[in-house]
C-alpha atoms as a PDB file:
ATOM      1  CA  UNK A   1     150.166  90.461  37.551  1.00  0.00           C
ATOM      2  CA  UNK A   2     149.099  87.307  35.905  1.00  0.00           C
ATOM      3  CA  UNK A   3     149.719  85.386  38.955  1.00  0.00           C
ATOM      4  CA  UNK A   4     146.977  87.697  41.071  1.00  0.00           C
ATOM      5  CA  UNK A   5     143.646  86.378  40.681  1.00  0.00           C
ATOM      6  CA  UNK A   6     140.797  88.870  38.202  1.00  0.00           C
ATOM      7  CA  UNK A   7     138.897  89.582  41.168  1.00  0.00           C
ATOM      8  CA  UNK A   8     141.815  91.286  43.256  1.00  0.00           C
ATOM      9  CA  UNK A   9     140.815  94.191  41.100  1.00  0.00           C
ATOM     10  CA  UNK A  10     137.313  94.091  42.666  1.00  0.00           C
ATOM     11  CA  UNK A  11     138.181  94.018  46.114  1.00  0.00           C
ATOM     12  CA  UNK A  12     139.594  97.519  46.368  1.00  0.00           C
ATOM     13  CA  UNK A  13     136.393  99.061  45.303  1.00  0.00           C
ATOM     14  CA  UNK A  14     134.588 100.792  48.283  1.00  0.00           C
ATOM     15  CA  UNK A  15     131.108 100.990  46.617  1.00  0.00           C
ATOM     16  CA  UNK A  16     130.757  97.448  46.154  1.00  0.00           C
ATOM     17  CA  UNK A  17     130.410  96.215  49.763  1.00  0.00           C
ATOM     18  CA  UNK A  18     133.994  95.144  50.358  1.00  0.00           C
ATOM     19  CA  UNK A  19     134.596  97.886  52.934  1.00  0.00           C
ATOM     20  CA  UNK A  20     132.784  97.191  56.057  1.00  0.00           C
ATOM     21  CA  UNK A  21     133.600  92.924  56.343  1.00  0.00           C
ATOM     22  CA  UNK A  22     136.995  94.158  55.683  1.00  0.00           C
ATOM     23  CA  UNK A  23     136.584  96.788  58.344  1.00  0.00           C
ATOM     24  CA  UNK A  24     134.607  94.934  60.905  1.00  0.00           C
ATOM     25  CA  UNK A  25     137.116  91.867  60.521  1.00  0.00           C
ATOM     26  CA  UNK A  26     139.693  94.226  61.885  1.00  0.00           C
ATOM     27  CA  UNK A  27     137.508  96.479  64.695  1.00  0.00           C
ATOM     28  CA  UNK A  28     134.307  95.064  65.992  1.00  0.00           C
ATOM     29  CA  UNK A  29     132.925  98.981  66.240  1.00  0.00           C
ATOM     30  CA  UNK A  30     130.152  99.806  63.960  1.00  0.00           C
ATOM     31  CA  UNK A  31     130.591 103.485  64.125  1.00  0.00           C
ATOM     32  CA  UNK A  32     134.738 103.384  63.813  1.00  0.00           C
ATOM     33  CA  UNK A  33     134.112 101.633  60.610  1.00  0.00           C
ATOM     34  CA  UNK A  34     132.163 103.819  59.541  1.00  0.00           C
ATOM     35  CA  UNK A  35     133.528 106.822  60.227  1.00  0.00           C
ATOM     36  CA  UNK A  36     137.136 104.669  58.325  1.00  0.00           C
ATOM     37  CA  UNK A  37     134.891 104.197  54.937  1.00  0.00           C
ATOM     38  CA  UNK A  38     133.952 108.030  55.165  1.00  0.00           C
ATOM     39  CA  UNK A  39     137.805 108.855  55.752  1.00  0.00           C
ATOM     40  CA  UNK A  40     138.906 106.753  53.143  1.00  0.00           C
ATOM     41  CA  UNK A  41     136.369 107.451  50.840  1.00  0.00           C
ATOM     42  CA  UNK A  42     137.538 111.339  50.905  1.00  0.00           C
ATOM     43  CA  UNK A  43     140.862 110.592  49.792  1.00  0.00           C
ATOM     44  CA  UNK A  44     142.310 110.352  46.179  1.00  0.00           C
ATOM     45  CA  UNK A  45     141.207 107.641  44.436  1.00  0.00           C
ATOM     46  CA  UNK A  46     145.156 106.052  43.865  1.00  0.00           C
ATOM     47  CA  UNK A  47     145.652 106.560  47.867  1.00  0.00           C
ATOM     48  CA  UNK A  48     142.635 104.861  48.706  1.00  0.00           C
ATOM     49  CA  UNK A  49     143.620 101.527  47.210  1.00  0.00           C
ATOM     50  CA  UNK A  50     147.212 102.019  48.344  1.00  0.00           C
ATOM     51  CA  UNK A  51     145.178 101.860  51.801  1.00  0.00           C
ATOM     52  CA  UNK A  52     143.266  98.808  50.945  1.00  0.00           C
ATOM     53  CA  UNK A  53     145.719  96.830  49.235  1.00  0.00           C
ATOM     54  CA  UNK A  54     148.268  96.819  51.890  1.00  0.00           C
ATOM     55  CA  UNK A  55     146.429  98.071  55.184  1.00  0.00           C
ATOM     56  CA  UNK A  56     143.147  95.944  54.536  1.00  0.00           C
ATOM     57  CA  UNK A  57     143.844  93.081  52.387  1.00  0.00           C
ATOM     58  CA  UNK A  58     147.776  92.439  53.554  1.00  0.00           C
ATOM     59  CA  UNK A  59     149.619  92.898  50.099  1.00  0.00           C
ATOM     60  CA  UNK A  60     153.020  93.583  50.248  1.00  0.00           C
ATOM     61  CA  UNK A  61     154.389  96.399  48.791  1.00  0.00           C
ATOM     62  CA  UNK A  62     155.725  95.000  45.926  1.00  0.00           C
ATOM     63  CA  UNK A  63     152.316  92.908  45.128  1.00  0.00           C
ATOM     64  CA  UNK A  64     150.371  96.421  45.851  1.00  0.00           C
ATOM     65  CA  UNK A  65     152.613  98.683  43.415  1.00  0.00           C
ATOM     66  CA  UNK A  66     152.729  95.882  40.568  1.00  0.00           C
ATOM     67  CA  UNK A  67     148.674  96.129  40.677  1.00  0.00           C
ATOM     68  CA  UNK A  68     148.411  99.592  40.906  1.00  0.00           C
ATOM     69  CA  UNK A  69     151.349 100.127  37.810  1.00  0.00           C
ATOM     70  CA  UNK A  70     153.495 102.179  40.975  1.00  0.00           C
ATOM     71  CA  UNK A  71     156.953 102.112  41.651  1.00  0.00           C
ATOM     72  CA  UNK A  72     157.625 101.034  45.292  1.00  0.00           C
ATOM     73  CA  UNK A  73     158.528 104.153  47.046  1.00  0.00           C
ATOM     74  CA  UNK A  74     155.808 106.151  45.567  1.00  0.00           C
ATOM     75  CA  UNK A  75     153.363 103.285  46.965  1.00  0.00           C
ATOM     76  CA  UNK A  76     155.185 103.350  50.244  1.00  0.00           C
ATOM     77  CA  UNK A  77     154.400 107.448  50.258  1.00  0.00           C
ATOM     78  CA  UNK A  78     151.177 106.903  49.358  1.00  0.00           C
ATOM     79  CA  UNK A  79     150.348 104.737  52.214  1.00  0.00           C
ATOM     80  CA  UNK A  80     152.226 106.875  54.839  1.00  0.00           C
ATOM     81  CA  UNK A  81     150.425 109.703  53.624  1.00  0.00           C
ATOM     82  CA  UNK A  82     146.867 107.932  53.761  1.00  0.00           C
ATOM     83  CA  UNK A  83     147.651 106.327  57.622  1.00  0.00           C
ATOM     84  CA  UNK A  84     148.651 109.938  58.431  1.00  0.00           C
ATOM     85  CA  UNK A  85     145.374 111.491  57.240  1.00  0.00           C
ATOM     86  CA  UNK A  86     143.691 108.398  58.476  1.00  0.00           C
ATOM     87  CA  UNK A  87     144.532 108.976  62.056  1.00  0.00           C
ATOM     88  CA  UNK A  88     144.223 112.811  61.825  1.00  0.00           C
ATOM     89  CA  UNK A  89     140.608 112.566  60.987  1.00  0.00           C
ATOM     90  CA  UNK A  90     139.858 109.752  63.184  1.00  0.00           C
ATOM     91  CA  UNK A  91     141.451 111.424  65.919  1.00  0.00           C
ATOM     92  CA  UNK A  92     139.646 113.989  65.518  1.00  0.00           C
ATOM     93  CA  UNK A  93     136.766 112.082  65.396  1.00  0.00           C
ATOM     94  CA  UNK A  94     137.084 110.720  68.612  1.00  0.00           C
ATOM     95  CA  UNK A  95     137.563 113.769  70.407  1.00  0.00           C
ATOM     96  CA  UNK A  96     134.689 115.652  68.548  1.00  0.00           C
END
């Protein structure tokens, strides 16, 4: 972990700002984003940054479970669990 800069730590905060450039760099929809941080933001805290670190921000796995103190495969659960909710809700988003 000493090679990942302090402020890595900061980044997977969602109250901070860090959500929506991170969003809108990704989807240029206003609303989608939004409707993402409320999605994300409803989902255990340890899921959320598994979500961050290697949806958002592009950490590998291996980068992603050393910051969050994870073995692999439960950070690899983690994040297939989170992109399943994610699309559940947004789907039904969309269609509601």
């Amino acid at each position: 972990l000493a090679d990942f800069p302090r402020t890595h730590a900061t980044l997977i905060h969602f109250n901070d700002g860090f959500l929506e450039p991170a969003c809108m760099a990704l989807v240029r929809d206003k609303q989608l984003c939004l409707k993402f941080h409320v999605s994300v933001s409803s989902m255990k805290e340890l899921q959320q940054k598994a979500i961050m670190l290697v949806d958002v921000k592009g950490f590998s796995y291996k980068e992603a479970a050393e910051l969050l103190n994870v073995k692999i495969p439960h950070l690899k659960s983690l994040v297939f669990r989170g992109r399943r909710e994610l699309e559940k809700r947004l789907r039904n988003e969309v269609k509601g």
